[in-house]
PDB file of N, CA and C in Angstrom:
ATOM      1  N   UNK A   1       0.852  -1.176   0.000  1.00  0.00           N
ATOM      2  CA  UNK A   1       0.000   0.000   0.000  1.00  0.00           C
ATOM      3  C   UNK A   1       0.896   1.236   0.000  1.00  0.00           C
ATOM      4  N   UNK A   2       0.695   2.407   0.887  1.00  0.00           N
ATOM      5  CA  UNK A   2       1.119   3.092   0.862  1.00  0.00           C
ATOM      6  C   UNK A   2       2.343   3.664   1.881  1.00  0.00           C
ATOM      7  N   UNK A   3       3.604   3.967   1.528  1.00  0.00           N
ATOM      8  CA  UNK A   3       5.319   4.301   2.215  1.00  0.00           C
ATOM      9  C   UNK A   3       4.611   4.829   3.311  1.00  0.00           C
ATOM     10  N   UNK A   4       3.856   6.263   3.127  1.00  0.00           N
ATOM     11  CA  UNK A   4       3.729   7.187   4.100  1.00  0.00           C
ATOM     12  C   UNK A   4       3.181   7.163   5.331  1.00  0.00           C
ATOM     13  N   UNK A   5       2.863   7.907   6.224  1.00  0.00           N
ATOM     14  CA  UNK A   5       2.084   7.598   7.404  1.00  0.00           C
ATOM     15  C   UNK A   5       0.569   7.610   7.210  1.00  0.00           C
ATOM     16  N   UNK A   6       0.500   6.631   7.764  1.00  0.00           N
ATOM     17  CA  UNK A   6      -1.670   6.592   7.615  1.00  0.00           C
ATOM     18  C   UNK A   6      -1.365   8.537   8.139  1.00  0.00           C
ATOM     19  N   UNK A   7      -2.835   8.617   6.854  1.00  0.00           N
ATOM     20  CA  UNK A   7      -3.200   9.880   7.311  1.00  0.00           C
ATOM     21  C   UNK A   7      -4.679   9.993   8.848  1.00  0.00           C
ATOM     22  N   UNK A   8      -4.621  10.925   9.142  1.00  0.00           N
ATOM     23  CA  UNK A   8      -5.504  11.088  10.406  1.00  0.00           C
ATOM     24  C   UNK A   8      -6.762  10.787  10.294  1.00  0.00           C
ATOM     25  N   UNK A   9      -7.596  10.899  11.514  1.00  0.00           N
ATOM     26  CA  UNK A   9      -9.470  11.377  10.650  1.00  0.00           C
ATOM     27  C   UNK A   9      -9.593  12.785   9.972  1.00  0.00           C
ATOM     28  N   UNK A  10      -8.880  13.204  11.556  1.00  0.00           N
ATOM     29  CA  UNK A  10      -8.828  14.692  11.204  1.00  0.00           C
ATOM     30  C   UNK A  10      -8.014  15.494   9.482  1.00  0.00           C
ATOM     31  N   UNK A  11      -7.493  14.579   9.223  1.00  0.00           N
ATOM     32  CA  UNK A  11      -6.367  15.091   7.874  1.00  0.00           C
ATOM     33  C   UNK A  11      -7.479  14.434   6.936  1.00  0.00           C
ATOM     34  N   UNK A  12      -8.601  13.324   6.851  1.00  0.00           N
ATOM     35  CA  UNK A  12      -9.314  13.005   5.905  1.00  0.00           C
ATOM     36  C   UNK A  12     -10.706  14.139   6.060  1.00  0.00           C
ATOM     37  N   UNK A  13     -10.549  14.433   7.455  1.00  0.00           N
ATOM     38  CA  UNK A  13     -11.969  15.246   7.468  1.00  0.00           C
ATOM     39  C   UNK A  13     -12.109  16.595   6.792  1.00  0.00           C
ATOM     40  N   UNK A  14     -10.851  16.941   6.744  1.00  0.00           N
ATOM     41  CA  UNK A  14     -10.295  18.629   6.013  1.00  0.00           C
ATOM     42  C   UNK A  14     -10.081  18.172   4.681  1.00  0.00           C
ATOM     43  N   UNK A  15      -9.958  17.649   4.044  1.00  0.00           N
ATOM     44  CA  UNK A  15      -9.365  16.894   2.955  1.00  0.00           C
ATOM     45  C   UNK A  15     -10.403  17.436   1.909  1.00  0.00           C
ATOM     46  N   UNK A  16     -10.292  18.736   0.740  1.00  0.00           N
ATOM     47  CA  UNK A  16     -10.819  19.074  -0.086  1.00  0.00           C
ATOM     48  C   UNK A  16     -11.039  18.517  -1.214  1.00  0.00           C
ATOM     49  N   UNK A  17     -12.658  18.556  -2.007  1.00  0.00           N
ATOM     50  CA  UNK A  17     -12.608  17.691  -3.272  1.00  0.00           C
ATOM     51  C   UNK A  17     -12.573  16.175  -3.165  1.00  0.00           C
ATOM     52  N   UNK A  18     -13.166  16.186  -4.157  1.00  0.00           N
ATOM     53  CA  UNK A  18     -13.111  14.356  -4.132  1.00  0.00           C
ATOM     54  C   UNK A  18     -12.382  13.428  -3.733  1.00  0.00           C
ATOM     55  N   UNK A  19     -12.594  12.597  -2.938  1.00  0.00           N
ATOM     56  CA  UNK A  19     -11.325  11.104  -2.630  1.00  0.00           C
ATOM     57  C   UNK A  19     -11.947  10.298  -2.496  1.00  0.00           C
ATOM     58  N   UNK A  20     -11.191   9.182  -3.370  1.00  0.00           N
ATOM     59  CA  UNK A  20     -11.135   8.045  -2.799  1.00  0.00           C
ATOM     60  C   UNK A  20     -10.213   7.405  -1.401  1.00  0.00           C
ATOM     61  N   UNK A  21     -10.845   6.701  -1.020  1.00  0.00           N
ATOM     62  CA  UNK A  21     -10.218   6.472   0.169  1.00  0.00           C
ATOM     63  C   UNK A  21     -10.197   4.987   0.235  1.00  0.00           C
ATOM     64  N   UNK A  22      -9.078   4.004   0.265  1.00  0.00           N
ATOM     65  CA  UNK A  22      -9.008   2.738  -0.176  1.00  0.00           C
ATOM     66  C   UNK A  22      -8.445   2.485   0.996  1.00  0.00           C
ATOM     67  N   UNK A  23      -9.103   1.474   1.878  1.00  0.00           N
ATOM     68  CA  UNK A  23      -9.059   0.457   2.623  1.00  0.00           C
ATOM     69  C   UNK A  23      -8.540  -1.122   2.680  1.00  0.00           C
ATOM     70  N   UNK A  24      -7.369  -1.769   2.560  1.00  0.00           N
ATOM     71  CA  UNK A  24      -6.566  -3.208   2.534  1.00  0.00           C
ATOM     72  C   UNK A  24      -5.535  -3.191   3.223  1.00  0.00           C
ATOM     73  N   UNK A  25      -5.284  -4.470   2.726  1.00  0.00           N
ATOM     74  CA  UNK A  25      -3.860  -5.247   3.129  1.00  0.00           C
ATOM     75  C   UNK A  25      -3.139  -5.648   1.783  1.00  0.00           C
ATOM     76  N   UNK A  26      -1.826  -5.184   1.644  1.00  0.00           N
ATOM     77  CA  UNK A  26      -0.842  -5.876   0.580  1.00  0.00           C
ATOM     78  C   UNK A  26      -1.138  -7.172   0.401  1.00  0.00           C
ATOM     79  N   UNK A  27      -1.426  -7.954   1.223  1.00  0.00           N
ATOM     80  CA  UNK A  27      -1.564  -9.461   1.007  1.00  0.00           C
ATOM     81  C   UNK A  27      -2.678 -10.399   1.389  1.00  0.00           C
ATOM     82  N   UNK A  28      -3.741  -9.507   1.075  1.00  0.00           N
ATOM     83  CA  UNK A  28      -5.249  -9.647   0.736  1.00  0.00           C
ATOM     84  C   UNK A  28      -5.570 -10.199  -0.408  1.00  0.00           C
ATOM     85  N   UNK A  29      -6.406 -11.026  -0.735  1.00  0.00           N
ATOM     86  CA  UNK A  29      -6.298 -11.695  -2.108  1.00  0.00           C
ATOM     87  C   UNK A  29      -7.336 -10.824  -2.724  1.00  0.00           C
ATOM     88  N   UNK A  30      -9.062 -10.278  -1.472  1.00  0.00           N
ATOM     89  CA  UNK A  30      -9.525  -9.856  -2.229  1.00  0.00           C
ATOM     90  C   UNK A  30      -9.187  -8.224  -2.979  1.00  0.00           C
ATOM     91  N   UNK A  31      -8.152  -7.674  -2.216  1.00  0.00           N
ATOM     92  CA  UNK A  31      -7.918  -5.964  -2.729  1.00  0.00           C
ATOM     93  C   UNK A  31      -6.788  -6.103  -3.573  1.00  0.00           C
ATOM     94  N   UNK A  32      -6.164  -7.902  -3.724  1.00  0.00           N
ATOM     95  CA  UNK A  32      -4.892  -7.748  -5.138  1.00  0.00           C
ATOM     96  C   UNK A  32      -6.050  -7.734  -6.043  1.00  0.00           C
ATOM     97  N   UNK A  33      -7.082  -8.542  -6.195  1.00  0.00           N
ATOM     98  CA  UNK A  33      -8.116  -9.018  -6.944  1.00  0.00           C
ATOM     99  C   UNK A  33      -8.859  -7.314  -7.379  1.00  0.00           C
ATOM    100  N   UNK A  34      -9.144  -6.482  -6.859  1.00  0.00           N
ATOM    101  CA  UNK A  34      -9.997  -5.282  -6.957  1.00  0.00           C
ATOM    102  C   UNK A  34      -8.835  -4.312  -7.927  1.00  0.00           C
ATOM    103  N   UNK A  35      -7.439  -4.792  -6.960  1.00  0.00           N
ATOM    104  CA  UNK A  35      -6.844  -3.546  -7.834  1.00  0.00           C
ATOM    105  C   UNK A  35      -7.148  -3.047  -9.292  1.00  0.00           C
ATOM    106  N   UNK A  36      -6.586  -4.301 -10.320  1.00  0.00           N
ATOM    107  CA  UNK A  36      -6.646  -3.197 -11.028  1.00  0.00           C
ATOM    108  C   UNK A  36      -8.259  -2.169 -11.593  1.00  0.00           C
ATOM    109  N   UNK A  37      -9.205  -3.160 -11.199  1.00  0.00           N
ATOM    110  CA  UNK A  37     -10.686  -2.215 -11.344  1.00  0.00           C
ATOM    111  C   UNK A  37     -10.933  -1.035 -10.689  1.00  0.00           C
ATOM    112  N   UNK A  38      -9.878  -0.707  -9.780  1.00  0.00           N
ATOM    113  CA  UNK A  38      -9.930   0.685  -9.083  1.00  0.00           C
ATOM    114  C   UNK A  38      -8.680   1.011  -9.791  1.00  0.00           C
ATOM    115  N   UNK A  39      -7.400   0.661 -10.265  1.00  0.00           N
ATOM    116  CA  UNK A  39      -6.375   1.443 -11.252  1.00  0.00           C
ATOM    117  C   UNK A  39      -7.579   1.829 -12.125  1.00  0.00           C
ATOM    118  N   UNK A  40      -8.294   1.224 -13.078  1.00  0.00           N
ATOM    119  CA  UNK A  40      -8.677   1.071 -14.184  1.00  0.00           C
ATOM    120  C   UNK A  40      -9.938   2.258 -14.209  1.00  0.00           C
ATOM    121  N   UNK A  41     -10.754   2.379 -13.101  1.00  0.00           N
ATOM    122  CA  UNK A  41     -11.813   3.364 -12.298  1.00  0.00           C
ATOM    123  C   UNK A  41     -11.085   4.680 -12.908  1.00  0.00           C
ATOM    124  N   UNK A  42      -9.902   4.819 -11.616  1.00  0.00           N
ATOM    125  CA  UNK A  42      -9.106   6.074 -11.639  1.00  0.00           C
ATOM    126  C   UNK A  42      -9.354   6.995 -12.324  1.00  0.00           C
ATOM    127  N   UNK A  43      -8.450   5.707 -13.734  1.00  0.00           N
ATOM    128  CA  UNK A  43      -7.942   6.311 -14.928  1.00  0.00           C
ATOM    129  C   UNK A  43      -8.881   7.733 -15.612  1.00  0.00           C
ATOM    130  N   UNK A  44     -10.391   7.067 -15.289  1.00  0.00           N
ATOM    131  CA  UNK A  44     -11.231   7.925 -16.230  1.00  0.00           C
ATOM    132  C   UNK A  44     -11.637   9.161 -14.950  1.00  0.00           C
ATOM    133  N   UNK A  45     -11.282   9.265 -14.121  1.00  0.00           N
ATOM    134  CA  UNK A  45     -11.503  10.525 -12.985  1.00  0.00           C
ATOM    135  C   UNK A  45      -9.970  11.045 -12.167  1.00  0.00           C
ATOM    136  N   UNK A  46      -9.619  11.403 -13.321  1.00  0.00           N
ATOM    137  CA  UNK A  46      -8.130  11.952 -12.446  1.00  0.00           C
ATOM    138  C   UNK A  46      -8.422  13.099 -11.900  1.00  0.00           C
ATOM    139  N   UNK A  47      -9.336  13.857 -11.465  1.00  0.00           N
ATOM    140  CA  UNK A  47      -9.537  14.388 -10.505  1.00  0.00           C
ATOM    141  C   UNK A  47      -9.599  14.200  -9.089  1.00  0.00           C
ATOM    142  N   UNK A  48     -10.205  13.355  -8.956  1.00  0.00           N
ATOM    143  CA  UNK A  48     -10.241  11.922  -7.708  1.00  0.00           C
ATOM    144  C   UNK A  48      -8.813  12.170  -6.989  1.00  0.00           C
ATOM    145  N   UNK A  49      -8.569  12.312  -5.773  1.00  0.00           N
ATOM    146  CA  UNK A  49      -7.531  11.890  -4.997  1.00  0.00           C
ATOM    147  C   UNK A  49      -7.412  10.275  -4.956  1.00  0.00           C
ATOM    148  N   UNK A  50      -6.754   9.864  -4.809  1.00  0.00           N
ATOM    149  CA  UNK A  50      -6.702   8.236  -4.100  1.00  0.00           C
ATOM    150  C   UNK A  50      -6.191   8.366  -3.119  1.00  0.00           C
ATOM    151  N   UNK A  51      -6.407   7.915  -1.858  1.00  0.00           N
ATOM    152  CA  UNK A  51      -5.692   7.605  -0.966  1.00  0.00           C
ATOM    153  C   UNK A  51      -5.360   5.966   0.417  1.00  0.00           C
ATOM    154  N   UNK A  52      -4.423   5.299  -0.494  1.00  0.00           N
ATOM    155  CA  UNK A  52      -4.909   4.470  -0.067  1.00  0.00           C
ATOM    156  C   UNK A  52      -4.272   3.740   1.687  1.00  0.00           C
ATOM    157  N   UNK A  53      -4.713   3.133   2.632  1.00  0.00           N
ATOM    158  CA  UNK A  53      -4.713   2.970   3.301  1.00  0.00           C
ATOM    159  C   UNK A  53      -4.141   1.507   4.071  1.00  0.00           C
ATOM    160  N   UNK A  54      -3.162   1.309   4.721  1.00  0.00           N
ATOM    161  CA  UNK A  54      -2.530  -0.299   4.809  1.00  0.00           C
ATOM    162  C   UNK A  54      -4.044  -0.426   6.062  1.00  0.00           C
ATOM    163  N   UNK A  55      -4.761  -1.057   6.094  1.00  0.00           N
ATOM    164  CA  UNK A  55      -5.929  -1.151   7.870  1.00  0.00           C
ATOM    165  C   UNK A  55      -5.090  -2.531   8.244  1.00  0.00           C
ATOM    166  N   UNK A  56      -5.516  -2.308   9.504  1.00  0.00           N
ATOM    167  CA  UNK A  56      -5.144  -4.255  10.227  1.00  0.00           C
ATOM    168  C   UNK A  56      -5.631  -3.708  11.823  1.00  0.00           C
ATOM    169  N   UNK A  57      -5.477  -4.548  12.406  1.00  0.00           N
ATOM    170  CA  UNK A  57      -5.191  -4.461  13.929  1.00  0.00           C
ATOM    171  C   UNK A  57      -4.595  -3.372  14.515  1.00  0.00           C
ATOM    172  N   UNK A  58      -5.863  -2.217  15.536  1.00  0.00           N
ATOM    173  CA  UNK A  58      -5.154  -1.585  15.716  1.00  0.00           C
ATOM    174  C   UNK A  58      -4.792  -0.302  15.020  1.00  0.00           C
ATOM    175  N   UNK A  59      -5.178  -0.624  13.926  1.00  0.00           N
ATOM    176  CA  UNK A  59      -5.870   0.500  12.892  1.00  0.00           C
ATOM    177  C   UNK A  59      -6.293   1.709  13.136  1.00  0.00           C
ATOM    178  N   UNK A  60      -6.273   2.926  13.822  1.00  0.00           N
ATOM    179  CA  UNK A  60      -7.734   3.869  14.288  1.00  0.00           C
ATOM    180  C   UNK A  60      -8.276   4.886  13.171  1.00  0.00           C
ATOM    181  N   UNK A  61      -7.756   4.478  12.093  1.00  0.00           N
ATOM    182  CA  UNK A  61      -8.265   5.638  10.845  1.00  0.00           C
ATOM    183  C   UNK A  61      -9.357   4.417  10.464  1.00  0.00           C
ATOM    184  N   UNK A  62      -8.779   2.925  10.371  1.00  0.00           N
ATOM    185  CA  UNK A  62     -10.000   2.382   9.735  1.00  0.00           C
ATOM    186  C   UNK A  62     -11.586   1.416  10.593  1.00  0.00           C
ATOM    187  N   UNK A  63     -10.708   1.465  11.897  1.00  0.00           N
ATOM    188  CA  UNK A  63     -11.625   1.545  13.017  1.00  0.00           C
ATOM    189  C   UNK A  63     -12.751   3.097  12.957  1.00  0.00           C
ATOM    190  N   UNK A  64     -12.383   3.999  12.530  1.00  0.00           N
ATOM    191  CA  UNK A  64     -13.237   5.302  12.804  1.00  0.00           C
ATOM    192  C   UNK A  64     -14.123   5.227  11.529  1.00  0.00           C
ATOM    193  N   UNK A  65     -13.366   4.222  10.209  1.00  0.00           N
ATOM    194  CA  UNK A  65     -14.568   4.957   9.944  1.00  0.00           C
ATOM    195  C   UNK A  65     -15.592   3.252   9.820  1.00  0.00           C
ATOM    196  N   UNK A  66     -15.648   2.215  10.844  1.00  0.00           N
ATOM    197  CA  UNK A  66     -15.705   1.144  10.660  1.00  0.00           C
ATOM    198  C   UNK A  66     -15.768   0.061   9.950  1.00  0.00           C
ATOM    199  N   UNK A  67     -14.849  -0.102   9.203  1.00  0.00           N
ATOM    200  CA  UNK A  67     -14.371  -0.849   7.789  1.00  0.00           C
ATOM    201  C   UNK A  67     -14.183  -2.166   8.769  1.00  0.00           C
ATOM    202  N   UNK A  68     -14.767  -3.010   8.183  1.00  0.00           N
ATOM    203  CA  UNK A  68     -14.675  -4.854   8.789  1.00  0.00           C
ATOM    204  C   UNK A  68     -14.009  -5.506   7.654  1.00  0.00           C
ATOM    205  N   UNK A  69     -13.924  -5.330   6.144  1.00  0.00           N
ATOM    206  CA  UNK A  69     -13.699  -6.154   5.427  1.00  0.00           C
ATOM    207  C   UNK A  69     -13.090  -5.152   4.564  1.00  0.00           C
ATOM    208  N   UNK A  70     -11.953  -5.974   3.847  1.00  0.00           N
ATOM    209  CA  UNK A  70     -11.186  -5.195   2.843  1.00  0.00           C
ATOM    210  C   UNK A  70     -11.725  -6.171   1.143  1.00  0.00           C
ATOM    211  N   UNK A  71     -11.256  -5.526  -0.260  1.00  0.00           N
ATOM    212  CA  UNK A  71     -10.882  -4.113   0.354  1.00  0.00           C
ATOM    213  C   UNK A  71     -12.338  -3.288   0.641  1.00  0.00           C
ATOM    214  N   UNK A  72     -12.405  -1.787   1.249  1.00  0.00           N
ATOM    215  CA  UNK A  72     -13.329  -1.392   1.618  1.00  0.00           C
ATOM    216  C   UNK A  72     -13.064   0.698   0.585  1.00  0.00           C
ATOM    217  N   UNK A  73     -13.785   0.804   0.214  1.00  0.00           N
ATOM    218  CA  UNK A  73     -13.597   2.143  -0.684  1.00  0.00           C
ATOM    219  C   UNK A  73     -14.701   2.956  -0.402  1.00  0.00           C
ATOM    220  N   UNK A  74     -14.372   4.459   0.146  1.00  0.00           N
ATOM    221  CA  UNK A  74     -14.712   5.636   0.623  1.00  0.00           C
ATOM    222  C   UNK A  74     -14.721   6.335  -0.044  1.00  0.00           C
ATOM    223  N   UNK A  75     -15.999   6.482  -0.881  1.00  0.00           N
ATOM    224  CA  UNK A  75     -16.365   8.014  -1.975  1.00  0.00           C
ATOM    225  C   UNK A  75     -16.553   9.329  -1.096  1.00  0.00           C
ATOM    226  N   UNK A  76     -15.387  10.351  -0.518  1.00  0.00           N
ATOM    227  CA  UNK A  76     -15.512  11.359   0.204  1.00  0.00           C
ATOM    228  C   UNK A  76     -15.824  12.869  -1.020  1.00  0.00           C
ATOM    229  N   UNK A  77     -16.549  13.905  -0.696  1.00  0.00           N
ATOM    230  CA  UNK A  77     -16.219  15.098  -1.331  1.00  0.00           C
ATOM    231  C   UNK A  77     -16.541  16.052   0.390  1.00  0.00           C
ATOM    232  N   UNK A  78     -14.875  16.809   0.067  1.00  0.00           N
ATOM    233  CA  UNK A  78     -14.573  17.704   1.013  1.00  0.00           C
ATOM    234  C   UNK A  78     -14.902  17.105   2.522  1.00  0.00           C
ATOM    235  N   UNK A  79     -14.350  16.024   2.300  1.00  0.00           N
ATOM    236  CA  UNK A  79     -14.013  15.166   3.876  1.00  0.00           C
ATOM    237  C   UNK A  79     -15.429  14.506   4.654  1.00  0.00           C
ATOM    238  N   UNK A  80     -16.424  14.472   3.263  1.00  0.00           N
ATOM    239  CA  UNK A  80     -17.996  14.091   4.125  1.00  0.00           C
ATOM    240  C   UNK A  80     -18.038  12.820   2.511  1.00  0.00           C
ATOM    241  N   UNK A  81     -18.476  11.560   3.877  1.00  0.00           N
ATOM    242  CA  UNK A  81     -18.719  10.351   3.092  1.00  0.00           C
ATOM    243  C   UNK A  81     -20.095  10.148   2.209  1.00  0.00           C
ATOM    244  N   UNK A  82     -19.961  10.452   1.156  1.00  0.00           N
ATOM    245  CA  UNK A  82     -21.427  10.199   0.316  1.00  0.00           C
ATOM    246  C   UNK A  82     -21.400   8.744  -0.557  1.00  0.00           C
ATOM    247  N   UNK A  83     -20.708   7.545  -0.094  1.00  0.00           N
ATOM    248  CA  UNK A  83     -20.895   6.599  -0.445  1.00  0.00           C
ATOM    249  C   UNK A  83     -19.752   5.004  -0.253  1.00  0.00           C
ATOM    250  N   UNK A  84     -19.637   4.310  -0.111  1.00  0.00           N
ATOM    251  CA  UNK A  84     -18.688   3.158   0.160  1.00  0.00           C
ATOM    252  C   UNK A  84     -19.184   1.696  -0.463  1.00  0.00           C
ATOM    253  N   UNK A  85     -18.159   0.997  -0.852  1.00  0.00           N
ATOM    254  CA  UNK A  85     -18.203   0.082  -1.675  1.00  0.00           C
ATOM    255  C   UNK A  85     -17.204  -1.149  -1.067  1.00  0.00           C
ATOM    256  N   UNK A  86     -17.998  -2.295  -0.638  1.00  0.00           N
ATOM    257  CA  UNK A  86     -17.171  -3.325  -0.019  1.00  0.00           C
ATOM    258  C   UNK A  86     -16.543  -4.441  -0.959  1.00  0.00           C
ATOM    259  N   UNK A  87     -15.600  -4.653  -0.967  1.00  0.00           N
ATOM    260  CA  UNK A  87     -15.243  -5.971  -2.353  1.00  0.00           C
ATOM    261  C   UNK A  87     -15.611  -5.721  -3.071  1.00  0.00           C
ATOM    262  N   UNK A  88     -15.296  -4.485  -3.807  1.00  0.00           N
ATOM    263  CA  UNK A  88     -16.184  -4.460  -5.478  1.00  0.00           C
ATOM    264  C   UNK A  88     -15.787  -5.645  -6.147  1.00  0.00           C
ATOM    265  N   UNK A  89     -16.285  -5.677  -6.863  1.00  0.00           N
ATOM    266  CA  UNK A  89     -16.179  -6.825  -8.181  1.00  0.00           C
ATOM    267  C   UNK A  89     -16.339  -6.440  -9.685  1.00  0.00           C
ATOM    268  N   UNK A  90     -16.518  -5.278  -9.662  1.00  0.00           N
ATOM    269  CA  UNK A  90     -17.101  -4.565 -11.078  1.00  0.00           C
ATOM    270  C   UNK A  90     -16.211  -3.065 -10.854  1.00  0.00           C
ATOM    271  N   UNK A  91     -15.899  -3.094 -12.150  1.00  0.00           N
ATOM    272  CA  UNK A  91     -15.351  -1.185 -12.748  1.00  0.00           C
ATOM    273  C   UNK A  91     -16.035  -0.576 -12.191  1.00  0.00           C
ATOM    274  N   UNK A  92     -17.579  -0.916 -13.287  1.00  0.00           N
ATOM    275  CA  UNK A  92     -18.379   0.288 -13.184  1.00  0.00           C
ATOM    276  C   UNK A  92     -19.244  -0.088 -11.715  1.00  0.00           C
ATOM    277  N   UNK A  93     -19.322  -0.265 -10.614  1.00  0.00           N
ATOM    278  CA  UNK A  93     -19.521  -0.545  -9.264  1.00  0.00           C
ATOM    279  C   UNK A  93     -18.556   1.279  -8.809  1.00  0.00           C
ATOM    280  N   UNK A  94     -16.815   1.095  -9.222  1.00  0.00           N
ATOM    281  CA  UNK A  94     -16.528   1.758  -8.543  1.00  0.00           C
ATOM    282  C   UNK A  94     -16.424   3.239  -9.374  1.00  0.00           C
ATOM    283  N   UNK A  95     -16.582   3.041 -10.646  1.00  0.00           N
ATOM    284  CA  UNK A  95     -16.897   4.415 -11.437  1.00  0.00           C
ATOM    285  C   UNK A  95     -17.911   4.703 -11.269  1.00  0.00           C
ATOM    286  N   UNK A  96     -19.262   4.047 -10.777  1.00  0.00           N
ATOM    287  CA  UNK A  96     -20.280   4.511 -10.058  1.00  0.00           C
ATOM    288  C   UNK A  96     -20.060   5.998  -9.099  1.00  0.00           C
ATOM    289  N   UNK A  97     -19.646   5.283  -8.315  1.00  0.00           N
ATOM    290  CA  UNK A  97     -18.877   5.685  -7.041  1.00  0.00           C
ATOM    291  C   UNK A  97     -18.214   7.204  -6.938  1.00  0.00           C
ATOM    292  N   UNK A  98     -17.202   7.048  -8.104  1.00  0.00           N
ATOM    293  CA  UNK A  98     -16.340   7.805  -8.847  1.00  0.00           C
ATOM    294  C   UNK A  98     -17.229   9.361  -9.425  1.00  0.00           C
ATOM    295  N   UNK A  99     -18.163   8.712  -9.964  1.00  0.00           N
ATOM    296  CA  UNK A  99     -19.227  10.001 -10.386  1.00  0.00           C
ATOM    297  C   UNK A  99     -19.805  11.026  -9.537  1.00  0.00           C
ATOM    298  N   UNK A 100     -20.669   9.760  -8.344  1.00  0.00           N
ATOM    299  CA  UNK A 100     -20.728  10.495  -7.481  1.00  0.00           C
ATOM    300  C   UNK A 100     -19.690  11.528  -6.481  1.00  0.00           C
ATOM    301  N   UNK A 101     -18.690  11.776  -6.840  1.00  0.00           N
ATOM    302  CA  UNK A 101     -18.044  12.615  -6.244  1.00  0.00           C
ATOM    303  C   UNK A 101     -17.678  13.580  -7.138  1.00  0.00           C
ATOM    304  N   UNK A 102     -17.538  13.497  -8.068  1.00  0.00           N
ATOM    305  CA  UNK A 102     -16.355  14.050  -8.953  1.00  0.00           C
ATOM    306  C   UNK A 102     -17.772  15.215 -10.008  1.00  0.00           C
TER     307      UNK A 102
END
């Protein structure tokens, strides 16, 4: 997932404009399985932030916003959740998604 430090609630709650907010584990079969349909999503909304998220045990960014199952994807605009998508299985599931924000 991602080098950097999990970002906060507080750093997702200020967080301007559209994001995605991606919820896994590197060695999750179902969020290797999703990737590329969320690469592939992206592509057509590069406006979209991505931001994606390592969760596990202990977690408190993905405890807050209560994610049980990966991967788990957070359609935010300007840090307020207007939609989430558990195990997608479909593109257009998460370009759905994608619209609604963007």
């Amino acid at each position: 997932m991602n080098a950097d430090p999990d970002p906060t609630r507080t750093d997702i709650d200020s967080t301007p404009g559209a994001v995605l907010l991606e919820f896994g584990a590197w060695w999750c079969g179902y969020c290797q399985s999703a990737k590329p349909l969320i690469e592939a999503a992206l592509q057509q909304f590069p406006q979209a932030r991505h931001i994606k998220v390592e969760d596990g045990k202990g977690r408190p960014l993905g405890r807050s916003f209560s994610v049980k199952l990966w991967p788990t994807l957070i359609f935010l605009t300007d840090g307020e959740e207007k939609s989430r998508l558990v195990r997608p299985s479909d593109r257009t599931q998460i370009e759905a998604g994608l619209r609604s924000i963007t």
